[in-house]
N, C-alpha and C. Protein backbone atom coordinates (compact mmCIF):
# COMPACT_ATOMS: atom_id res chain seq x y z
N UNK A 1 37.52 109.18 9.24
CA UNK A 1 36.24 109.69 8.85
C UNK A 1 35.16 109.14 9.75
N UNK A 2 34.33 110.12 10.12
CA UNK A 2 33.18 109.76 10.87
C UNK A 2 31.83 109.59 9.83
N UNK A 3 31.15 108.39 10.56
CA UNK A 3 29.81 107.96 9.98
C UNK A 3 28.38 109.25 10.23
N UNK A 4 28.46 109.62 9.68
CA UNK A 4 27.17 110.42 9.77
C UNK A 4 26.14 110.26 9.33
N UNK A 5 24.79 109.82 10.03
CA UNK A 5 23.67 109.06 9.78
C UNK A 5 22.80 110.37 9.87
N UNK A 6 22.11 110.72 7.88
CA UNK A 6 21.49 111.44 7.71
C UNK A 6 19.94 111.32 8.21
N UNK A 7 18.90 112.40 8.42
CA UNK A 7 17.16 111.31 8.48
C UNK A 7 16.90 110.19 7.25
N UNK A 8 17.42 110.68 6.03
CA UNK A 8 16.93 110.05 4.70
C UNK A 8 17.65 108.58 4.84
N UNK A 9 19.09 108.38 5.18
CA UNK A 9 20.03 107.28 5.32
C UNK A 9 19.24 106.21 6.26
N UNK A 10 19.04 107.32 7.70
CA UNK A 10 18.62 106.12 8.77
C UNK A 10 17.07 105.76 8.17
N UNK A 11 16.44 106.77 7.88
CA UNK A 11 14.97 105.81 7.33
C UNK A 11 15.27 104.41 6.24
N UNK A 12 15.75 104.41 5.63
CA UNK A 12 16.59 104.22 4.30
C UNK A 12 16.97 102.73 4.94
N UNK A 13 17.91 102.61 5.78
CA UNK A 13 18.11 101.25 6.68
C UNK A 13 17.12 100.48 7.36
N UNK A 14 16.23 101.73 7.86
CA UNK A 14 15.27 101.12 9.08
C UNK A 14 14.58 100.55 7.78
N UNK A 15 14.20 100.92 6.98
CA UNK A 15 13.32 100.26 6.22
C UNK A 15 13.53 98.69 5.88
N UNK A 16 15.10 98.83 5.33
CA UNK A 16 15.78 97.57 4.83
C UNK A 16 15.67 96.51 5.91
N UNK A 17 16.07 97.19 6.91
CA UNK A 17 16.17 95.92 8.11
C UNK A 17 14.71 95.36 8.28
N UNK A 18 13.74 96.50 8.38
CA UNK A 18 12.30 95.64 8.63
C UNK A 18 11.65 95.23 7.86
N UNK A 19 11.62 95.54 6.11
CA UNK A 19 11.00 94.66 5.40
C UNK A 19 11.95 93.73 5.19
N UNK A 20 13.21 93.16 5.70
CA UNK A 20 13.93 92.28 5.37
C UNK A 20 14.29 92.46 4.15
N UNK A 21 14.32 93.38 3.14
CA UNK A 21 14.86 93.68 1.95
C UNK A 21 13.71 92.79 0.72
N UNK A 22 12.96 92.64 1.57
CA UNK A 22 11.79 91.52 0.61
C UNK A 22 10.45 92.77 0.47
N UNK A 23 9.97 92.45 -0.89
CA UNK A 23 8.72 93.17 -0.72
C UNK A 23 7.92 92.21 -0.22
N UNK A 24 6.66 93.66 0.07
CA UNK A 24 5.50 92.46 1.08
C UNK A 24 4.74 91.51 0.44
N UNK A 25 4.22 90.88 1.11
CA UNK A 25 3.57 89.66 0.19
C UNK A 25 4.69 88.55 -0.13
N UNK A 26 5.94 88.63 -0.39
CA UNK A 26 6.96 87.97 -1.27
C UNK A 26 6.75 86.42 -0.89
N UNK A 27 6.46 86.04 -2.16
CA UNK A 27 6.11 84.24 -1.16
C UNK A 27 3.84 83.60 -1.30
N UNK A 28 4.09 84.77 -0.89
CA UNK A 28 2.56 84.38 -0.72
C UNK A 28 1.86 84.17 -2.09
N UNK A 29 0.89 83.64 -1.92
CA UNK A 29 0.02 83.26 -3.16
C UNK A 29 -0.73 84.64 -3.41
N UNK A 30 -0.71 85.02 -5.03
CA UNK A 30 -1.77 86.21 -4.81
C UNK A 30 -3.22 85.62 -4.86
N UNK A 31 -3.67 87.30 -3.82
CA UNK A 31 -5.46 86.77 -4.03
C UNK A 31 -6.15 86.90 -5.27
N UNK A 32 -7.11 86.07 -5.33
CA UNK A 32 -7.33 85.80 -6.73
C UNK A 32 -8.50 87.18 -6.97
N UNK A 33 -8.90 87.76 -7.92
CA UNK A 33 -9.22 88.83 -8.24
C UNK A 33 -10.86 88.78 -8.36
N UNK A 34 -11.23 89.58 -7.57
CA UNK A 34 -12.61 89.56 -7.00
C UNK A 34 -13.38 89.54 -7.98
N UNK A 35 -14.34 88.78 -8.86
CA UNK A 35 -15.11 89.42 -9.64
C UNK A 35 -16.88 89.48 -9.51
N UNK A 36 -16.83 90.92 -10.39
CA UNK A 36 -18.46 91.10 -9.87
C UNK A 36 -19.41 91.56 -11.38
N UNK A 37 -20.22 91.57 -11.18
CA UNK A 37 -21.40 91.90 -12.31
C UNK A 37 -22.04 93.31 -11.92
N UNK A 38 -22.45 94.00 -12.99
CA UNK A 38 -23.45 94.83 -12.57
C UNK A 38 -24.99 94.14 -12.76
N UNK A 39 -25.47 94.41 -11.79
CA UNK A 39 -27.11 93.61 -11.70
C UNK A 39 -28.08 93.84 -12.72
N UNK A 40 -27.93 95.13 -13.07
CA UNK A 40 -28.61 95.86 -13.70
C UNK A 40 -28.50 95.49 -15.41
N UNK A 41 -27.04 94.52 -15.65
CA UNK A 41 -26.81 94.23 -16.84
C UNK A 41 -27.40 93.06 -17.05
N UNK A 42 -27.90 92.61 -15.97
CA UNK A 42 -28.00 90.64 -15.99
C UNK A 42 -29.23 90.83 -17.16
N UNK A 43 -29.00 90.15 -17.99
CA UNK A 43 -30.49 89.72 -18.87
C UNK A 43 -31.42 88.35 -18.32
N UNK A 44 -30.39 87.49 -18.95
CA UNK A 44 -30.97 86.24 -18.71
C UNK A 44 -29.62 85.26 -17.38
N UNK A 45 -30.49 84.36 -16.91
CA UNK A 45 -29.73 83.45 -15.79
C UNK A 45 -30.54 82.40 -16.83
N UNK A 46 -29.65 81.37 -16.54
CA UNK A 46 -30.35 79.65 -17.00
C UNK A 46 -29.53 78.29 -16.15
N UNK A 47 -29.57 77.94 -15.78
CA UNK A 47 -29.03 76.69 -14.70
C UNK A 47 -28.69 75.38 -15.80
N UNK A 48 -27.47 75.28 -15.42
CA UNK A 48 -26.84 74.30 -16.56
C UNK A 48 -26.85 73.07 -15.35
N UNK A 49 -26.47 73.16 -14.17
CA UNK A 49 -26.70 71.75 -13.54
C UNK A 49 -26.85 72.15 -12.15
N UNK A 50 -26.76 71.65 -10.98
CA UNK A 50 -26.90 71.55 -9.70
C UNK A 50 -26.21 72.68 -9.11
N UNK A 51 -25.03 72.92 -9.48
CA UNK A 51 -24.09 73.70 -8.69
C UNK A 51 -23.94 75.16 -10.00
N UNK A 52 -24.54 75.14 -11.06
CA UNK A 52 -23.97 76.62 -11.94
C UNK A 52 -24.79 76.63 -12.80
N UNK A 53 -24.98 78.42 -13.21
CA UNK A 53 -25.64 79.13 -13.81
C UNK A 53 -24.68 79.63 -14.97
N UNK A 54 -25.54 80.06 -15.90
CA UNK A 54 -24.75 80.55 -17.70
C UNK A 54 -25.50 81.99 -17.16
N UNK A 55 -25.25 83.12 -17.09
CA UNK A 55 -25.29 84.37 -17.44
C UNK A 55 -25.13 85.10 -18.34
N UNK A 56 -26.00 85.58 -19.10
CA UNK A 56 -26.08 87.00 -20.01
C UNK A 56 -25.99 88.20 -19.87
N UNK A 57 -25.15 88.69 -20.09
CA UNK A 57 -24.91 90.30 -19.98
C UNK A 57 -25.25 90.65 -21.25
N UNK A 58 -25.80 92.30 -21.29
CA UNK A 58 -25.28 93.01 -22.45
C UNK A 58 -23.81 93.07 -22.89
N UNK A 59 -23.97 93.84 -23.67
CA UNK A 59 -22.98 93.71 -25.12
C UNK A 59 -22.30 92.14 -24.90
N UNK A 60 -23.44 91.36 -25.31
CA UNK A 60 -22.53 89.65 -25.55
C UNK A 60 -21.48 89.53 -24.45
N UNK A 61 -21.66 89.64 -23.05
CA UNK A 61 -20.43 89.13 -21.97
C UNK A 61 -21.63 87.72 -21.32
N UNK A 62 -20.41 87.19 -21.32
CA UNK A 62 -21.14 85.65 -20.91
C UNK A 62 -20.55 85.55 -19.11
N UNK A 63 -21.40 85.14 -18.13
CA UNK A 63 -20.72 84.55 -16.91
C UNK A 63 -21.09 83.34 -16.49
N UNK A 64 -20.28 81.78 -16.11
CA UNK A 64 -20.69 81.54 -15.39
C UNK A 64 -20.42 81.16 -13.50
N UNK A 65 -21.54 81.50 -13.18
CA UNK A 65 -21.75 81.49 -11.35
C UNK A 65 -22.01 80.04 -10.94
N UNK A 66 -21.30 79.75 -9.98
CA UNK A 66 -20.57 78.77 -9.32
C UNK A 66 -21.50 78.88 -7.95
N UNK A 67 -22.15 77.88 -7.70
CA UNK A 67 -23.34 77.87 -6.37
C UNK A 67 -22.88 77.42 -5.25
N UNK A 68 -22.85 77.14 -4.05
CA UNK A 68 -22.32 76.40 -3.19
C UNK A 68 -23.06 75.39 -3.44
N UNK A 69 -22.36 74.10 -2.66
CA UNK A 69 -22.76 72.68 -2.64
C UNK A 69 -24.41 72.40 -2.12
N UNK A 70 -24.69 73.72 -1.68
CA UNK A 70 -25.84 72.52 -1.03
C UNK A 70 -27.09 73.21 -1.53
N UNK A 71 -26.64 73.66 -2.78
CA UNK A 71 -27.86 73.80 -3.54
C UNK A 71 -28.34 72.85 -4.35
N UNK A 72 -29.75 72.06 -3.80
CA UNK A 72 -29.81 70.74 -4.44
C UNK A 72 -31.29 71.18 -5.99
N UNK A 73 -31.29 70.42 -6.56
CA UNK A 73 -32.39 70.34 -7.86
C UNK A 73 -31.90 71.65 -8.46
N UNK A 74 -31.55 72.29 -8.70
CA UNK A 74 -30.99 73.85 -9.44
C UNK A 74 -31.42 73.75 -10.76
N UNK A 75 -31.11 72.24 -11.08
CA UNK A 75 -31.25 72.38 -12.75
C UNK A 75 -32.64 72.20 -12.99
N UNK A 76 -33.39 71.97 -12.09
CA UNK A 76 -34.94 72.27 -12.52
C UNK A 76 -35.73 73.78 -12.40
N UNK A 77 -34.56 74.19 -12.00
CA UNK A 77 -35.27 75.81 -11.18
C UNK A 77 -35.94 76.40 -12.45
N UNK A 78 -36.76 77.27 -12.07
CA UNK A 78 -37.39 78.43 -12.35
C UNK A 78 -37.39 80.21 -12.76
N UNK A 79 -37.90 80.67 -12.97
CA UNK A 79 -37.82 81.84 -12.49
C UNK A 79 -36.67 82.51 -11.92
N UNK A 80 -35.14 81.93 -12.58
CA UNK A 80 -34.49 82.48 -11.48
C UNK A 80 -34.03 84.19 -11.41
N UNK A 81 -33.32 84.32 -10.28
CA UNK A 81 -33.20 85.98 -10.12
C UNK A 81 -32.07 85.91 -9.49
N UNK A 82 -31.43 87.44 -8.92
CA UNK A 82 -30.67 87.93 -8.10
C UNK A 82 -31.75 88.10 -7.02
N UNK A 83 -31.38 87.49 -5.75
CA UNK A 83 -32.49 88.15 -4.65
C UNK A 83 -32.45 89.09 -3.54
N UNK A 84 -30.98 89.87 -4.27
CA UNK A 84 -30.21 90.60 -3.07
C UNK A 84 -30.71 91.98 -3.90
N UNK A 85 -30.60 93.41 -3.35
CA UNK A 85 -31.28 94.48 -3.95
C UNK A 85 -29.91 95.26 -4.10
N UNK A 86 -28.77 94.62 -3.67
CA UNK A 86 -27.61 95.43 -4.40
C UNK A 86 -27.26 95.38 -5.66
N UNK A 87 -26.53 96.97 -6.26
CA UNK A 87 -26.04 96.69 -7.17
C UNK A 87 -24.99 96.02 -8.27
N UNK A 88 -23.79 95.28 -7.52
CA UNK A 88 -23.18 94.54 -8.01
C UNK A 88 -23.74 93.23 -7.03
N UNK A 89 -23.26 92.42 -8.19
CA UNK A 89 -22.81 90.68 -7.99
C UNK A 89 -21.35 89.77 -7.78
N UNK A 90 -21.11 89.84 -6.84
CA UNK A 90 -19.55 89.13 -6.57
C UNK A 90 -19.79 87.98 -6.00
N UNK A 91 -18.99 87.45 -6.81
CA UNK A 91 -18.39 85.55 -6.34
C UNK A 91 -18.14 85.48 -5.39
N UNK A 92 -18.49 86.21 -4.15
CA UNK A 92 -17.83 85.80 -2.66
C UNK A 92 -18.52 85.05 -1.63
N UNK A 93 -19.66 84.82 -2.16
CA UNK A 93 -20.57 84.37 -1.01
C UNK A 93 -21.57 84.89 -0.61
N UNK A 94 -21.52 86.20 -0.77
CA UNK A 94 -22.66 87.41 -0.33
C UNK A 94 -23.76 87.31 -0.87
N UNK A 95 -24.00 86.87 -2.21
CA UNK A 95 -24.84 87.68 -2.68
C UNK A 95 -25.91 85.81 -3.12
N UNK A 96 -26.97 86.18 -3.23
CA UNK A 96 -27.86 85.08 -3.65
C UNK A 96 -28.46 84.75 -4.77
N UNK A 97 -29.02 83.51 -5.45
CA UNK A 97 -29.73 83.59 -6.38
C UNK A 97 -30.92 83.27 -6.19
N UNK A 98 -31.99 83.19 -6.14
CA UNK A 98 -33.63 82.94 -5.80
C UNK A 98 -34.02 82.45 -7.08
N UNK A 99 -34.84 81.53 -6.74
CA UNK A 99 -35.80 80.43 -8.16
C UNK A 99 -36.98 79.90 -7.50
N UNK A 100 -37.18 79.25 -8.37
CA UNK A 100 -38.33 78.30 -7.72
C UNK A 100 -38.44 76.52 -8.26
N UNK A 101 -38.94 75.91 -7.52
CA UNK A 101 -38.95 74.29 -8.53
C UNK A 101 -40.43 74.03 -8.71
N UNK A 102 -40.34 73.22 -9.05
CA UNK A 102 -41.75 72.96 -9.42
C UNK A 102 -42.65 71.89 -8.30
N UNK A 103 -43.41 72.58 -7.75
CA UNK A 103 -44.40 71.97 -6.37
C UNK A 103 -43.06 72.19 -5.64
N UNK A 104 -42.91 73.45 -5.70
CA UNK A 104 -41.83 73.75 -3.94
C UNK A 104 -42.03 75.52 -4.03
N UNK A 105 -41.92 75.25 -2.65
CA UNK A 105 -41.24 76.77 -2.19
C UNK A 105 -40.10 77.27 -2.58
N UNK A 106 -40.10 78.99 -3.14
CA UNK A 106 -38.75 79.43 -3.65
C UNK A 106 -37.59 79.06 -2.77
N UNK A 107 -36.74 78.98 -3.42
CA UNK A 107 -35.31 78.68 -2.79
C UNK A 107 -34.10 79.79 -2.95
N UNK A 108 -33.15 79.71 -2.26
CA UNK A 108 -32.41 80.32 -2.80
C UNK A 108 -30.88 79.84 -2.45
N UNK A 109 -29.64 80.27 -3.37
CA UNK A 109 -28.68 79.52 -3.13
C UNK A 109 -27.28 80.49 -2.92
N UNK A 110 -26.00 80.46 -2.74
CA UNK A 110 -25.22 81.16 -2.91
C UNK A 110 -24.52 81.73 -3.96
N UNK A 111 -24.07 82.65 -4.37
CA UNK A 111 -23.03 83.18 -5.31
C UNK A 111 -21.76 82.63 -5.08
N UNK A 112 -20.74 81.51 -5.20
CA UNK A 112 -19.63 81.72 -4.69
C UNK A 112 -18.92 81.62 -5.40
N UNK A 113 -18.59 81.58 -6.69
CA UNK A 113 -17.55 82.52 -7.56
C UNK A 113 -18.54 82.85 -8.95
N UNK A 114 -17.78 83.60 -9.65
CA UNK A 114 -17.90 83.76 -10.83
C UNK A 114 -16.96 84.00 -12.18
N UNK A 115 -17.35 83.59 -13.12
CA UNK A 115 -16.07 83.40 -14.23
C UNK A 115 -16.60 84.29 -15.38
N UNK A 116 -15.36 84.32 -16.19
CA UNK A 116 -16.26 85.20 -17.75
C UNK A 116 -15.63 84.14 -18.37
N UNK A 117 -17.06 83.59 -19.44
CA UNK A 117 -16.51 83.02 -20.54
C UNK A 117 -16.92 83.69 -22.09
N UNK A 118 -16.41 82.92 -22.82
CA UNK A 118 -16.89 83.41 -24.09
C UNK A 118 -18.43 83.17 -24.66
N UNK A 119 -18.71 81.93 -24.41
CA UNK A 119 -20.16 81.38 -24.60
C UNK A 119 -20.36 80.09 -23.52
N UNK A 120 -21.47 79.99 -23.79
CA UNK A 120 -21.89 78.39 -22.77
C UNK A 120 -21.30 77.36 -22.93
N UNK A 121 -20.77 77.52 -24.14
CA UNK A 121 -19.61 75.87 -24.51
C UNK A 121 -18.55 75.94 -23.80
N UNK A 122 -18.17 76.70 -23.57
CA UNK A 122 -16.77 77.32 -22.68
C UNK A 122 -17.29 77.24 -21.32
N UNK A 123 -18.64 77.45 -21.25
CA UNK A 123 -18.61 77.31 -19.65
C UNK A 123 -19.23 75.95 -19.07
N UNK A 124 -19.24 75.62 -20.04
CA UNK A 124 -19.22 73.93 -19.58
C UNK A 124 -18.19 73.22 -19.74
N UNK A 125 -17.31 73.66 -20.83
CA UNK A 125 -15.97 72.89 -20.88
C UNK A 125 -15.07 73.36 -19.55
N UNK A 126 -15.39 74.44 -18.71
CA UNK A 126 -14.90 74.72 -17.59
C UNK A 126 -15.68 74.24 -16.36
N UNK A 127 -17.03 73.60 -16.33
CA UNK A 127 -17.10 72.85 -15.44
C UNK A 127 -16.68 71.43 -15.24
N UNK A 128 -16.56 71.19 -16.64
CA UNK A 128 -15.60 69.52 -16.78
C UNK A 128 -14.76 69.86 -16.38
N UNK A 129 -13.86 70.47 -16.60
CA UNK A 129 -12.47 70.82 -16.28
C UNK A 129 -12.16 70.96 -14.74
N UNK A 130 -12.97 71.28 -14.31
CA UNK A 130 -12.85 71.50 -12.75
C UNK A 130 -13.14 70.00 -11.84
N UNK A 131 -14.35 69.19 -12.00
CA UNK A 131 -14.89 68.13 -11.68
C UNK A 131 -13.62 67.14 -11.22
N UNK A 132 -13.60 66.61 -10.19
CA UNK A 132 -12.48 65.38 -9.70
C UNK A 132 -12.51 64.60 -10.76
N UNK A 133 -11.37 63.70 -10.83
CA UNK A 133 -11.36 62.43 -11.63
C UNK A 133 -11.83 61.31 -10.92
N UNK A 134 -12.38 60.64 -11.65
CA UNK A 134 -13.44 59.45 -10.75
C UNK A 134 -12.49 58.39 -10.83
């Protein structure tokens, strides 16, 4: 008997041989899942310490936003806002928050993640939680 290599067979192999029989990704860490706000929902922002904000959404959704490091005095801020004119908010870095302190010029700091919690107790028991051990 002769081997007869159909189109469907040989695709069928070529495939096997080049994904190595592994799906893609296999191994890798997944990326963690982008999350964003609509702007338009934000009610209230309030600064719980140096590096994070408690967010209010409608219908009772709580967030809190995670600042980069070198946002210094935060927890005295002001006035704060979104200072970007897009409509979503994502934890990636992009997007900003604008405030003000008191006897200073507005500032503004980064977005770089964001979480959903249930209420502010939760989102402080998740900034302990995160903090090095001393």
């Amino acid at each position: 008997m002769s081997a007869v290599c159909t189109p469907l067979v040989g695709l069928a192999v070529a495939v096997a041989v080049l994904g190595g029989g592994a799906s893609p990704g296999a191994g890798d860490e997944p990326k963690p899942k982008r999350l964003c706000v609509n702007r338009r929902e934000i009610n209230t922002i309030r600064a719980l310490d140096d590096q994070h904000a408690f967010v209010k959404l409608s219908a009772g959704r709580h967030y809190l936003f995670t600042l980069d490091k070198s946002c210094q005095d935060f927890h005295l801020a002001r006035k704060i806002a979104i200072s970007d004119e897009t409509g979503r908010v994502c934890g990636d870095g992009l997007n900003l928050l604008s405030f003000e302190l008191p006897g200073a010029a507005p500032m503004r700091c980064r977005i770089d993640g964001i979480d959903a919690v249930p209420d502010e107790s939760a989102a402080r028991e998740l900034i302990e939680s995160r903090r090095p051990p001393e």
